[in-house]
C-alpha atoms as a PDB file:
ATOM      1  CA  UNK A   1       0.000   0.000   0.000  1.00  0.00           C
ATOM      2  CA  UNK A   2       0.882   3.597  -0.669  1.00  0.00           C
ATOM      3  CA  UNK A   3       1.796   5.842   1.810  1.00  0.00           C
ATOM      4  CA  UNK A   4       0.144   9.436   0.150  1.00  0.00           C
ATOM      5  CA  UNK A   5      -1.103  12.444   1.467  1.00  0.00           C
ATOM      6  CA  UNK A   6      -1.966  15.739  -0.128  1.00  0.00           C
ATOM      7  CA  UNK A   7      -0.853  18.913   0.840  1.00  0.00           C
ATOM      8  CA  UNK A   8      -2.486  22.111  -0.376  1.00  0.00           C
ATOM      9  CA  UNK A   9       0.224  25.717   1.127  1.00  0.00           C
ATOM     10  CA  UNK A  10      -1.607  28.623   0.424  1.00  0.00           C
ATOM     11  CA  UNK A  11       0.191  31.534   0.061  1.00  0.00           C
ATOM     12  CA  UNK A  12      -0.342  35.721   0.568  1.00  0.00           C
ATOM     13  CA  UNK A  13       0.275  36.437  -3.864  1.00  0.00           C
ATOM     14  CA  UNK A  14      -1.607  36.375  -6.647  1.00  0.00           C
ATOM     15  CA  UNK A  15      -0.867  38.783  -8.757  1.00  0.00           C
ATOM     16  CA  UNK A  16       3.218  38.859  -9.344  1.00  0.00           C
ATOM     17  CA  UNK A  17       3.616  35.598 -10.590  1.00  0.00           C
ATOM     18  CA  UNK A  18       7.918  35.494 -10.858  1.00  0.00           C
ATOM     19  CA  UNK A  19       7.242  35.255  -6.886  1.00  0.00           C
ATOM     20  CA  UNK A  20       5.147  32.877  -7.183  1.00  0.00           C
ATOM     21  CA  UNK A  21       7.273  30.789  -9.687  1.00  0.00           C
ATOM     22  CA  UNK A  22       9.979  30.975  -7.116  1.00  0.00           C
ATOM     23  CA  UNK A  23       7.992  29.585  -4.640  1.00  0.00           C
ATOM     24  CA  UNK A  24       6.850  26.497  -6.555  1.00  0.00           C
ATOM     25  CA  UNK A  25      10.291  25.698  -7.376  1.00  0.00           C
ATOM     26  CA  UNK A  26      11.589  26.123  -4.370  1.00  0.00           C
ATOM     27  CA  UNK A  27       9.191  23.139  -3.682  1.00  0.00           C
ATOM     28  CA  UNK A  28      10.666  20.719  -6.620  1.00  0.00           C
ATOM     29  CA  UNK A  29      13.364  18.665  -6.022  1.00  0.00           C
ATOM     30  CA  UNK A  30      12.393  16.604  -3.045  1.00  0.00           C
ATOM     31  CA  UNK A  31      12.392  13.067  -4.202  1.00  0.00           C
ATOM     32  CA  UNK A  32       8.794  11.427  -3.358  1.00  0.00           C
ATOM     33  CA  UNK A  33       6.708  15.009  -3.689  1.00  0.00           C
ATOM     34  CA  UNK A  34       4.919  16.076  -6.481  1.00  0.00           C
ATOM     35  CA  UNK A  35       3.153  19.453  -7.905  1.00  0.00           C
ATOM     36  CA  UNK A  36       0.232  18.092  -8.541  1.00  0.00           C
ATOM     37  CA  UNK A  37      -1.347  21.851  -9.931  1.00  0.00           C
ATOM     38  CA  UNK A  38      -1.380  25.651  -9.049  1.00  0.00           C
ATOM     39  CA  UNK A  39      -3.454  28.341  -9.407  1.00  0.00           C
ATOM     40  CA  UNK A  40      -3.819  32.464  -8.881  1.00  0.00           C
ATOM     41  CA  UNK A  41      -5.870  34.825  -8.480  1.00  0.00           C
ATOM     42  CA  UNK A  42      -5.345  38.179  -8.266  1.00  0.00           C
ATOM     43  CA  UNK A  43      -8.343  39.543  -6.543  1.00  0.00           C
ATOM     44  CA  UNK A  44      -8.010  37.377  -3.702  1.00  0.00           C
ATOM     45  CA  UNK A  45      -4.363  38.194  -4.020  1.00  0.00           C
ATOM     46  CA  UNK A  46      -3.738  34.099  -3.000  1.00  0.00           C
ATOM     47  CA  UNK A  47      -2.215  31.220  -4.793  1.00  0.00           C
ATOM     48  CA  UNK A  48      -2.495  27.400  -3.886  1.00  0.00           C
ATOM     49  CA  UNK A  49      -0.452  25.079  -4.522  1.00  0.00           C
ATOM     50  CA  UNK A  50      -1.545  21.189  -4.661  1.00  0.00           C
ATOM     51  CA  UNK A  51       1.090  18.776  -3.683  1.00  0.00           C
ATOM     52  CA  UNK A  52       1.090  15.066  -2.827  1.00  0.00           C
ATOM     53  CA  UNK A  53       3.098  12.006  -2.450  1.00  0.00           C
ATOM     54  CA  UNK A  54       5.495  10.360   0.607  1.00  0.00           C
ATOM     55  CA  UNK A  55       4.234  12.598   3.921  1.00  0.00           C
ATOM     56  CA  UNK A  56       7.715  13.043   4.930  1.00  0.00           C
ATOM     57  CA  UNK A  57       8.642  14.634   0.981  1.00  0.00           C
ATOM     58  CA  UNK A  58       5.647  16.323   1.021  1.00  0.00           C
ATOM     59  CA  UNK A  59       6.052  17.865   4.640  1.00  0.00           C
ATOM     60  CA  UNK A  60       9.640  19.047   3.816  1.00  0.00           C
ATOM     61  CA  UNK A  61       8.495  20.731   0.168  1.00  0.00           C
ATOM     62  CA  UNK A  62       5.787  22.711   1.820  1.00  0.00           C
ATOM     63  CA  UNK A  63       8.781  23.941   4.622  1.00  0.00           C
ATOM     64  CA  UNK A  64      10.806  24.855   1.666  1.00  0.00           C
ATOM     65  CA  UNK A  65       7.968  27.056  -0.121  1.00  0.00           C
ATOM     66  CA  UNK A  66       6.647  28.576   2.651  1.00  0.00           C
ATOM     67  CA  UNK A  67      10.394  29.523   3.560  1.00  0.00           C
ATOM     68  CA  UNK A  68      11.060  31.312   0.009  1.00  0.00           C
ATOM     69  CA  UNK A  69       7.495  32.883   0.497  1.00  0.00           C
ATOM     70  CA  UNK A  70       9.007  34.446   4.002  1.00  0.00           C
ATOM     71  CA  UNK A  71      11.605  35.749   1.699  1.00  0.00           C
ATOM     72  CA  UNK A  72       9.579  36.998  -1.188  1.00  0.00           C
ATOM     73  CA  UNK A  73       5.959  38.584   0.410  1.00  0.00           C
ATOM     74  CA  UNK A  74       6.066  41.330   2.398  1.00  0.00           C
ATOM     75  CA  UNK A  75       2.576  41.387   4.260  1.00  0.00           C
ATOM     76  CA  UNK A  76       2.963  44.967   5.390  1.00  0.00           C
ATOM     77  CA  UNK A  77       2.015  45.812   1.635  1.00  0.00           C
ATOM     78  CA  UNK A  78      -0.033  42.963   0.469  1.00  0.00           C
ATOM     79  CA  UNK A  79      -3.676  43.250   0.446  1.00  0.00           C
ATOM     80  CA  UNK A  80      -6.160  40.821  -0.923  1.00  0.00           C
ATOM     81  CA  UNK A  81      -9.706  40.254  -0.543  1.00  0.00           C
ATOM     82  CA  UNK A  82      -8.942  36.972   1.240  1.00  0.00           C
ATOM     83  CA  UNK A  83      -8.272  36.685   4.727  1.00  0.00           C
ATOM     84  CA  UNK A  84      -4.688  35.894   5.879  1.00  0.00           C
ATOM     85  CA  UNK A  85      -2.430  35.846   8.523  1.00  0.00           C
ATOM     86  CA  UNK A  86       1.094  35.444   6.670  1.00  0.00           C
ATOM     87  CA  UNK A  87       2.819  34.929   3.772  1.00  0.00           C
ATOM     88  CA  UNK A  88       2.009  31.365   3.537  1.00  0.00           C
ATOM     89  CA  UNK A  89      -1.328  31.820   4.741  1.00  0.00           C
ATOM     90  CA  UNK A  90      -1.957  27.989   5.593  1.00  0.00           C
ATOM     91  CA  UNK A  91      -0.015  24.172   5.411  1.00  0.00           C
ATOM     92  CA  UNK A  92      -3.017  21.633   5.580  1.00  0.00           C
ATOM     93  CA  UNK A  93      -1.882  18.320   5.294  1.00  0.00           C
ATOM     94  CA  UNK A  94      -4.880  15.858   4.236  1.00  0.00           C
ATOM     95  CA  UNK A  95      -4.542  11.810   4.411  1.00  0.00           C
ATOM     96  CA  UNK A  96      -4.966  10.103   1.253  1.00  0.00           C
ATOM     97  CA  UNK A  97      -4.046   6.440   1.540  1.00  0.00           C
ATOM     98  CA  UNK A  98      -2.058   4.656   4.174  1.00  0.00           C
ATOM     99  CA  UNK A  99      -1.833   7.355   6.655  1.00  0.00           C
ATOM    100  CA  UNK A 100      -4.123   8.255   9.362  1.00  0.00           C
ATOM    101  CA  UNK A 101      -5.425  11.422  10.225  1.00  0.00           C
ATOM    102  CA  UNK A 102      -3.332  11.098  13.514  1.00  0.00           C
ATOM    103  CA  UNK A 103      -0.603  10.456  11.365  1.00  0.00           C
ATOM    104  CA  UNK A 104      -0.818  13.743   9.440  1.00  0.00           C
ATOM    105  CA  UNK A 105      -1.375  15.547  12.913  1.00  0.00           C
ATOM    106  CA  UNK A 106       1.871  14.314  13.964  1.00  0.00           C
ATOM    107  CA  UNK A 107       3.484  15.607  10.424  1.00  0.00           C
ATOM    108  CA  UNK A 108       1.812  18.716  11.039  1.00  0.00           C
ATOM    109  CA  UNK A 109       3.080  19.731  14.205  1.00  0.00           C
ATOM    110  CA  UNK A 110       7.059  18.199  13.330  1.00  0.00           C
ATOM    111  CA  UNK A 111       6.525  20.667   9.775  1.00  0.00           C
ATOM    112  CA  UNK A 112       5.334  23.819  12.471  1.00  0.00           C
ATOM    113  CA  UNK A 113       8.450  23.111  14.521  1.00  0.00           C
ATOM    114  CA  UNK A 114      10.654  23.558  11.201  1.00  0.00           C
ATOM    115  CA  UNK A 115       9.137  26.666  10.221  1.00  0.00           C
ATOM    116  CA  UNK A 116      10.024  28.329  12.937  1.00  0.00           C
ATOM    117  CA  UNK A 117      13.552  26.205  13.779  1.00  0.00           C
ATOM    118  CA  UNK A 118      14.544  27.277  10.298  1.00  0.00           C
ATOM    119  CA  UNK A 119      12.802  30.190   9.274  1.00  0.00           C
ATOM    120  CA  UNK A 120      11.493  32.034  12.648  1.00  0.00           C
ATOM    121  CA  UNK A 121       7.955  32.077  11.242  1.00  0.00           C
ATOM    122  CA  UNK A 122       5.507  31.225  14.097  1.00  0.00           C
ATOM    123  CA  UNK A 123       2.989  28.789  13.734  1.00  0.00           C
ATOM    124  CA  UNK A 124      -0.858  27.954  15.084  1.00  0.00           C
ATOM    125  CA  UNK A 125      -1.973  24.599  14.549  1.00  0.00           C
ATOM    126  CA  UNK A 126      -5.589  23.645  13.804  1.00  0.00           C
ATOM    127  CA  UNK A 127      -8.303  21.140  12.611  1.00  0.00           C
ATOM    128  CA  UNK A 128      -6.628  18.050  13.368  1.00  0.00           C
ATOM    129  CA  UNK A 129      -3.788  19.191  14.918  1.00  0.00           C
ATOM    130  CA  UNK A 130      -4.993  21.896  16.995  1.00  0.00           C
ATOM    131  CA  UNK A 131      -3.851  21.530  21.083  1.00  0.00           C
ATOM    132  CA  UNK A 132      -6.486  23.806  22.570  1.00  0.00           C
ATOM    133  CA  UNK A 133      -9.708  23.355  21.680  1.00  0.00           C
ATOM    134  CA  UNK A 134     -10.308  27.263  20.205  1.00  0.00           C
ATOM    135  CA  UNK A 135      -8.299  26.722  17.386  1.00  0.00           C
ATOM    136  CA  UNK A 136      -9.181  23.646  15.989  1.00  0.00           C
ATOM    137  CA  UNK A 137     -11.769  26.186  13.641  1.00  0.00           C
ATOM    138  CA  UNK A 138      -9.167  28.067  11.627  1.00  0.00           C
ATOM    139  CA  UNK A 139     -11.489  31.472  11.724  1.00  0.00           C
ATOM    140  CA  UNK A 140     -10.749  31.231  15.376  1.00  0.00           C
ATOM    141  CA  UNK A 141      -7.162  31.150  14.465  1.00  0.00           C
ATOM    142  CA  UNK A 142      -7.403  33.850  11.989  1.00  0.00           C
ATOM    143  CA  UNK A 143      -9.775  36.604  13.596  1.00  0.00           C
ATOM    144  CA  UNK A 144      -8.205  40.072  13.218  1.00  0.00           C
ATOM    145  CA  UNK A 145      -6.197  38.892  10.342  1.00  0.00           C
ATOM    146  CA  UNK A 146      -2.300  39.804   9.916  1.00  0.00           C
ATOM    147  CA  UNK A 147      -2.651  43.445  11.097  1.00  0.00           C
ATOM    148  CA  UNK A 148      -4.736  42.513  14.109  1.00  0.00           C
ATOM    149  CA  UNK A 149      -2.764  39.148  15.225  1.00  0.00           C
ATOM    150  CA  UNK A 150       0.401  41.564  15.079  1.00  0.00           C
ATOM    151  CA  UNK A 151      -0.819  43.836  17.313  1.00  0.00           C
ATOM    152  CA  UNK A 152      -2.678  41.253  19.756  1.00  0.00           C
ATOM    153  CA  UNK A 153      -0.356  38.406  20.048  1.00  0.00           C
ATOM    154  CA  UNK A 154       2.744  40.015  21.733  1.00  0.00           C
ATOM    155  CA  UNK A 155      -0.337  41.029  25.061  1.00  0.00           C
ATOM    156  CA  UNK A 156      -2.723  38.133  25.287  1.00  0.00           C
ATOM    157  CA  UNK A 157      -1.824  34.711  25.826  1.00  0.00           C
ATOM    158  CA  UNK A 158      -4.937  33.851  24.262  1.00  0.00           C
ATOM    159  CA  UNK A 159      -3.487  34.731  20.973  1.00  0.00           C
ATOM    160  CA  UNK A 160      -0.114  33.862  21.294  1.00  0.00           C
ATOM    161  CA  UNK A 161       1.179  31.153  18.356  1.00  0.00           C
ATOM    162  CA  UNK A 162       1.731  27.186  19.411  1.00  0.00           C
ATOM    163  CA  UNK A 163       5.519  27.699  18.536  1.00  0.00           C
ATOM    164  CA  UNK A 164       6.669  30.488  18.487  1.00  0.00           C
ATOM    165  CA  UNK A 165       6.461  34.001  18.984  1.00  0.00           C
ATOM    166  CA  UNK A 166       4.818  35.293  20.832  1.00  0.00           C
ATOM    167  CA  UNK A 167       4.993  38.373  18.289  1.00  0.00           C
ATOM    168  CA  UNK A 168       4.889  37.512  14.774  1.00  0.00           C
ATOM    169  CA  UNK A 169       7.502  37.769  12.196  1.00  0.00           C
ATOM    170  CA  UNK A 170       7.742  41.408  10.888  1.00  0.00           C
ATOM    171  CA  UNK A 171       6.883  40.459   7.304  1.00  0.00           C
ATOM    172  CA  UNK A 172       5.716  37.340   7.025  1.00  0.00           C
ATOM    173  CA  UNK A 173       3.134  36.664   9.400  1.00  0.00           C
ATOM    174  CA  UNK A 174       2.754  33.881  10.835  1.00  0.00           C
ATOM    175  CA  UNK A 175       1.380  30.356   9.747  1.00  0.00           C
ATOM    176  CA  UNK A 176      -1.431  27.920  10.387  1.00  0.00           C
ATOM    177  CA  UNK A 177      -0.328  24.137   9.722  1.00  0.00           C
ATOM    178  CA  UNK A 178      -3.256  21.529   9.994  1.00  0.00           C
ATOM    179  CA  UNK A 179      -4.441  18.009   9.516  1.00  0.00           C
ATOM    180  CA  UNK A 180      -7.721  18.211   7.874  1.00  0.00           C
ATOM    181  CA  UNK A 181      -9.593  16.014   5.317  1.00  0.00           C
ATOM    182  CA  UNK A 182      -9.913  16.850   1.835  1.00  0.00           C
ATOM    183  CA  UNK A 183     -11.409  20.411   1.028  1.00  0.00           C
ATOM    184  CA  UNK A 184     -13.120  21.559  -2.117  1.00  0.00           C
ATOM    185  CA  UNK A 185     -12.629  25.262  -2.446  1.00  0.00           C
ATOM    186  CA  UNK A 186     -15.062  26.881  -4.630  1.00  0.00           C
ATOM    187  CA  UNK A 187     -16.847  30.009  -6.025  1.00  0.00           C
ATOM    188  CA  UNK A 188     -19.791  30.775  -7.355  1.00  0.00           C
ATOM    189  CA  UNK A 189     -19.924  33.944  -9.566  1.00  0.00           C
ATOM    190  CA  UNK A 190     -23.210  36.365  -9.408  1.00  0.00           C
ATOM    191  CA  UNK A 191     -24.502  38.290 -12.472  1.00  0.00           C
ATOM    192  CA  UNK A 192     -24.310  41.310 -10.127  1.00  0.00           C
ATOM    193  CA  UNK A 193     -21.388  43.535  -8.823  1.00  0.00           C
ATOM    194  CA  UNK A 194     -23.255  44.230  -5.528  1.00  0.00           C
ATOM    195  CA  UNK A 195     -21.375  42.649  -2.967  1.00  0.00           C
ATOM    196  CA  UNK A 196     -23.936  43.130  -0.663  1.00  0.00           C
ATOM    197  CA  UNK A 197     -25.755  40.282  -2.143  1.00  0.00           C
ATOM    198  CA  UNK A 198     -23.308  37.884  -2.263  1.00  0.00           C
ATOM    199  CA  UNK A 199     -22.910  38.693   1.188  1.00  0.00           C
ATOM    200  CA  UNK A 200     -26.205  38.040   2.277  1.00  0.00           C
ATOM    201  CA  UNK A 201     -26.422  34.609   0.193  1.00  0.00           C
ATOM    202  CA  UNK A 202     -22.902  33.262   1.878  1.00  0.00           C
ATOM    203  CA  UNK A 203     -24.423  34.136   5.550  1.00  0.00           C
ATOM    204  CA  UNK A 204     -27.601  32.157   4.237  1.00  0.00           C
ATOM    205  CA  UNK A 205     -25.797  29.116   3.125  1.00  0.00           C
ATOM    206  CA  UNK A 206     -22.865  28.641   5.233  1.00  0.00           C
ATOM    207  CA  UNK A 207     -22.867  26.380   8.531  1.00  0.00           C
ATOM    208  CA  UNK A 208     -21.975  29.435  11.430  1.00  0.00           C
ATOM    209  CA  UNK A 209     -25.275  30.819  10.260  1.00  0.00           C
ATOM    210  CA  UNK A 210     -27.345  28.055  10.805  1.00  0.00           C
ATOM    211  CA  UNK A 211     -27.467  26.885   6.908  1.00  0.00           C
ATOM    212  CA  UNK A 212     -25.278  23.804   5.110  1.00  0.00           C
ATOM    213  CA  UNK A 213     -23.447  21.490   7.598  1.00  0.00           C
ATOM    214  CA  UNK A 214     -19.323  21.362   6.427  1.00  0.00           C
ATOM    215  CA  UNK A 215     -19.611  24.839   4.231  1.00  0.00           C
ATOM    216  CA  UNK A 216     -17.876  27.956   5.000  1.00  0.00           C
ATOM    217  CA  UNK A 217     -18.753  31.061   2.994  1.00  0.00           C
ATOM    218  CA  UNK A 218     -18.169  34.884   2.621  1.00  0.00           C
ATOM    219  CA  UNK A 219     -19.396  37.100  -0.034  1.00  0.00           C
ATOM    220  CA  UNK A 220     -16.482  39.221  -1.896  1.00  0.00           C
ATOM    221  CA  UNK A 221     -16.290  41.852  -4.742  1.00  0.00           C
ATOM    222  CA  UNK A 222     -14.264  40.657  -7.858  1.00  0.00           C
ATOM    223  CA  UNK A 223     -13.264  43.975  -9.702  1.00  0.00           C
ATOM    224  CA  UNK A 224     -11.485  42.046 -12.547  1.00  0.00           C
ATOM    225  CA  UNK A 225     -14.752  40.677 -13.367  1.00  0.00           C
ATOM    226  CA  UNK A 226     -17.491  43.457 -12.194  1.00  0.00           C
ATOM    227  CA  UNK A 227     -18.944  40.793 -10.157  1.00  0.00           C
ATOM    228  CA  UNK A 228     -19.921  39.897  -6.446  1.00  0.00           C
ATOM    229  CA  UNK A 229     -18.671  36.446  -5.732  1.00  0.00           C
ATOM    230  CA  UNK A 230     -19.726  34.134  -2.712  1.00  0.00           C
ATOM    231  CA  UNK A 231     -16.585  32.439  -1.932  1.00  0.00           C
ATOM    232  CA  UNK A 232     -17.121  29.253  -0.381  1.00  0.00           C
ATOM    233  CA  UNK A 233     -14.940  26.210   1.303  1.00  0.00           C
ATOM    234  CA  UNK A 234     -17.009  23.190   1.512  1.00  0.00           C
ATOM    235  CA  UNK A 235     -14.931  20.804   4.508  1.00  0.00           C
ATOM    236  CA  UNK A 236     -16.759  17.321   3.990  1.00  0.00           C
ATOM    237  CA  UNK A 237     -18.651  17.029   0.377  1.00  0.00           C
ATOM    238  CA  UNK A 238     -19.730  13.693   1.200  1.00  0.00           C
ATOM    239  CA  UNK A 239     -22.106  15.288   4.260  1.00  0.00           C
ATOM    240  CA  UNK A 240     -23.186  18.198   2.166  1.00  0.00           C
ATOM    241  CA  UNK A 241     -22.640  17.247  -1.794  1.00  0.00           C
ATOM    242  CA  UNK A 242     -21.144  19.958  -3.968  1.00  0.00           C
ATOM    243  CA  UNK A 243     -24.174  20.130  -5.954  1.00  0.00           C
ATOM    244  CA  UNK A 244     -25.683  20.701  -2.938  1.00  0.00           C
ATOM    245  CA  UNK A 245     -24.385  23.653  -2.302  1.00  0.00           C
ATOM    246  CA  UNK A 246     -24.525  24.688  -5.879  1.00  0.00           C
ATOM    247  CA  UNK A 247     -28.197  24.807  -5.616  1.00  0.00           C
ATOM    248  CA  UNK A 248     -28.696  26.761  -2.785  1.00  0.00           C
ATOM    249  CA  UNK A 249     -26.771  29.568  -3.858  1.00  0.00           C
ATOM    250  CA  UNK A 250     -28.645  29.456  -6.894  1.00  0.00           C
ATOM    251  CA  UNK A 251     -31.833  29.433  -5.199  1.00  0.00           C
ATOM    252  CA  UNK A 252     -30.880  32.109  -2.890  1.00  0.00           C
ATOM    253  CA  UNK A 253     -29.479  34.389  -5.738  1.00  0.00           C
ATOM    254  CA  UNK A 254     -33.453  34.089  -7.578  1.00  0.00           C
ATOM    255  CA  UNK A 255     -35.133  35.192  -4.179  1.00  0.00           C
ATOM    256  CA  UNK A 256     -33.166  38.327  -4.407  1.00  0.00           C
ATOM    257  CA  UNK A 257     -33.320  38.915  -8.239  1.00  0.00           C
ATOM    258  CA  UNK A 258     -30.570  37.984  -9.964  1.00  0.00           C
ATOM    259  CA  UNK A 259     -28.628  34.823 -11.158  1.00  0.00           C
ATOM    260  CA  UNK A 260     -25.330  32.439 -10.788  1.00  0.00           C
ATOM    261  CA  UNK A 261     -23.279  33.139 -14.262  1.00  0.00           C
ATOM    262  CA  UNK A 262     -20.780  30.172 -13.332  1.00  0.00           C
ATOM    263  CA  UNK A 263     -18.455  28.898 -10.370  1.00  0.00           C
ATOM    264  CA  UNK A 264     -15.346  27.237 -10.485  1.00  0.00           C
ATOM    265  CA  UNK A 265     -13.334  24.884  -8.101  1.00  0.00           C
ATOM    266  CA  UNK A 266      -9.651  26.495  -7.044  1.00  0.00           C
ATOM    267  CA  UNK A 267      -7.157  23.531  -6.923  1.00  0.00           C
ATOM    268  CA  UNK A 268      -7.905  20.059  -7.552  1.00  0.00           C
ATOM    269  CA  UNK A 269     -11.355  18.093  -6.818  1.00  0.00           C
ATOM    270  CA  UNK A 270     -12.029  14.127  -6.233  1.00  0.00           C
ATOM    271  CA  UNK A 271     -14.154  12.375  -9.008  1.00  0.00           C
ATOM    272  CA  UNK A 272     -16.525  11.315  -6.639  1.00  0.00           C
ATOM    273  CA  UNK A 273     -17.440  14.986  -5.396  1.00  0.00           C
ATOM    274  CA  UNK A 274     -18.909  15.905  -9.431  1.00  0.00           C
ATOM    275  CA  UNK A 275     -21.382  13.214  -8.949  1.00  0.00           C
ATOM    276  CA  UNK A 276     -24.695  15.566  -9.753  1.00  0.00           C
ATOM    277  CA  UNK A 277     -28.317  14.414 -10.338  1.00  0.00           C
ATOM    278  CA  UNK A 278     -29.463  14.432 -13.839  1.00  0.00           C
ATOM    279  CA  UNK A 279     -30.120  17.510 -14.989  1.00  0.00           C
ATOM    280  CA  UNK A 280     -28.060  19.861 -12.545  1.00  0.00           C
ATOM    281  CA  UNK A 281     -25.244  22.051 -14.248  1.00  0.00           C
ATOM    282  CA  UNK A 282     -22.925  23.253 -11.901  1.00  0.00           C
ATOM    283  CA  UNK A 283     -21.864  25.901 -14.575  1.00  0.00           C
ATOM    284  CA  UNK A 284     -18.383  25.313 -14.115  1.00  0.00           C
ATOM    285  CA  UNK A 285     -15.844  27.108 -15.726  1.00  0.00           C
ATOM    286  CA  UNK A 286     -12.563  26.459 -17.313  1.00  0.00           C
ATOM    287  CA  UNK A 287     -12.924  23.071 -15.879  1.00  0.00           C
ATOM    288  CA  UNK A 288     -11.346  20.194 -17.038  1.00  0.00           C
ATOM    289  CA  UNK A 289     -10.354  16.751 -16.410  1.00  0.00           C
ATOM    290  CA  UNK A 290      -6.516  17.962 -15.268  1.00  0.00           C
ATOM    291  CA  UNK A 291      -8.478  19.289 -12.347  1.00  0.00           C
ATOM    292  CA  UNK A 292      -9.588  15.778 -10.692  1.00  0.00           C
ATOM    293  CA  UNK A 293      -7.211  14.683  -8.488  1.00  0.00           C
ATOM    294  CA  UNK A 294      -7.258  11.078  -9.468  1.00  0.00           C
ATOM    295  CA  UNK A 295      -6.661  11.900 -12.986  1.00  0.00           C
ATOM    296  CA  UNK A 296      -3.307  14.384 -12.013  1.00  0.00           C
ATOM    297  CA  UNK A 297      -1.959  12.126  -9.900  1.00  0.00           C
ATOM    298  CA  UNK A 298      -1.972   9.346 -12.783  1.00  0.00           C
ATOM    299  CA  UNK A 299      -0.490  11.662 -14.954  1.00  0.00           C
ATOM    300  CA  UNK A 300       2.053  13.157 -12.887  1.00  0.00           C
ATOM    301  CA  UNK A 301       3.112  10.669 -10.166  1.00  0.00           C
ATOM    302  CA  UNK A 302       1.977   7.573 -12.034  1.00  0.00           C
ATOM    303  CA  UNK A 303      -0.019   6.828  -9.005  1.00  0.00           C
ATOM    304  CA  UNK A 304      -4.037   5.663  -9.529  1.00  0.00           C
ATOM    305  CA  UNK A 305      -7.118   5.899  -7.430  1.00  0.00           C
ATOM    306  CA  UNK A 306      -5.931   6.071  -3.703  1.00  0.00           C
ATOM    307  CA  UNK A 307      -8.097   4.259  -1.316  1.00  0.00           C
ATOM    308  CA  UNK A 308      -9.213   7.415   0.634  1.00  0.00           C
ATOM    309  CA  UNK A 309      -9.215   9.856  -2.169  1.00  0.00           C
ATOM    310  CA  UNK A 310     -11.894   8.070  -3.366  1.00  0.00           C
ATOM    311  CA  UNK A 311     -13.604   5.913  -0.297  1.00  0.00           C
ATOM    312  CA  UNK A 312     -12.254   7.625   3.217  1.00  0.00           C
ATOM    313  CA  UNK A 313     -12.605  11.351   2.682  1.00  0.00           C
ATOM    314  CA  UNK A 314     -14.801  10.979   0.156  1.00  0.00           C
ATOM    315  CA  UNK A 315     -10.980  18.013  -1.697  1.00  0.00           C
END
């Protein structure tokens, strides 16, 4: 049996992509890791990475990106309508065959420990690999964002990172390293540019508000686009199907008088989570089959259909 995880850094840039370059290949190289895809986006001012392969590869790859990002992102400057808390943002590591969630815990908390042995970033673990019980939700972790944690973490031991600290690093934030399972991160595109909508249909929909167990949502302003975007991160699609959540935008977006143009999923997505009912388009865009995670890591790591990718978690 395989021993394969996924690992999916986010990190604080979106919009100069030679830093971005440098980051990903400051990730190749490790023997038993592979960049499984990558994508940016300038509005959110964000790019994520998808690795997988051996936990131990992948572990040390993410180190090594998030330590050029510490270099390269300055998060005195950066601004993004994303939420963030350093320059890589977050480090989830998610099992997908042959390791237990436990397991990636463990990897989670040994990759926090490097970042700041090697690089003097400070780190908060959560979901999995949270120690207190307030940050195992990562909005707990990230409340106030960069600016706020800044100011707050040096004067209340409530905020004060796991290792670390307990100021944050004067350009780079700080970091938020995880176990989690796979996460589809998606967003669903309004034929309106009034953010105020997309607002209200994300505090409709998402689970803090009493709508969709497993989805997390916030409506956002794309300028690039002249549209209002609800930006959404659904945590367990096999509870609450993608299609799912699909629809109730949708049908939220009628009540007030206007329409979903199209959504899209950011990184890679299991097979099993397009499933839909006859007859429901998710109006995807730019989608194709590179973005299924089965299919890239046949293609890239010669690797097919991991047991959990498909059966345990089952982004």
């Amino acid at each position: 049996m395989n021993r394969l995880i996924e690992c999916v850094p986010n990190f604080s840039e979106g919009r100069d992509l030679t830093k971005v370059n440098a980051i990903v290949a400051a990730m190749t190289g490790v023997a038993g890791a592979w960049i499984l895809d990558r994508t940016s986006d300038a509005d959110h001012n964000r790019s994520v990475v998808t690795l997988a392969g051996e936990p131990d590869a992948v572990a040390e790859a993410a180190i090594r990106g998030a330590g050029k990002a510490a270099e390269l992102i300055d998060l005195t400057r950066q601004r993004g309508v994303h939420p963030r808390i350093g320059a890589t943002d977050v480090i989830p590591l998610i099992p997908l065959e042959g390791v237990s969630m436990d397991g990636c815990a463990a990897l989670a908390r040994h990759a926090g420990q490097e970042l700041w042995n090697r690089y003097r970033i400070p780190v908060y673990f959560y979901e999995a690999a949270a120690t207190r019980p307030d940050r195992v939700n990562l909005e707990n972790v990230r409340r106030g964002q960069f600016e706020g944690l800044r100011d707050e973490s040096p004067r209340n031991p409530d905020r004060v990172p796991d290792v670390g600290g307990p100021g944050l690093h004067p350009t780079a934030g700080a970091t938020a390293v995880g176990a989690r399972k796979i996460l589809i991160a998606y967003n669903v595109y309004l034929n309106t540019s009034d953010v105020s909508v997309a607002r209200e249909i994300a505090r409709v929909i998402r689970a803090s508000s009493g709508g969709l167990r497993c989805v997390k949502a916030m409506g956002v302003e794309i300028k690039s686009r002249g549209a209002a975007q609800v930006s959404i991160n659904l945590t367990d699609y096999e509870t609450t199907p993608l299609y799912v959540v699909f629809e109730a935008a949708k049908r939220e977006a009628e009540r007030r008088g206007c329409e979903v143009s199209a959504s899209e999923i950011i990184g890679l997505v299991p097979r099993k989570a397009l499933e839909t009912p006859q007859g429901c388009d998710l109006r995807l865009e730019n989608f194709s089959p590179d973005r299924i995670l089965e299919n890239r890591l046949a293609s890239v790591a010669k690797i097919r259909s991991p047991a959990s990718a498909e059966t345990q978690n089952g982004r």
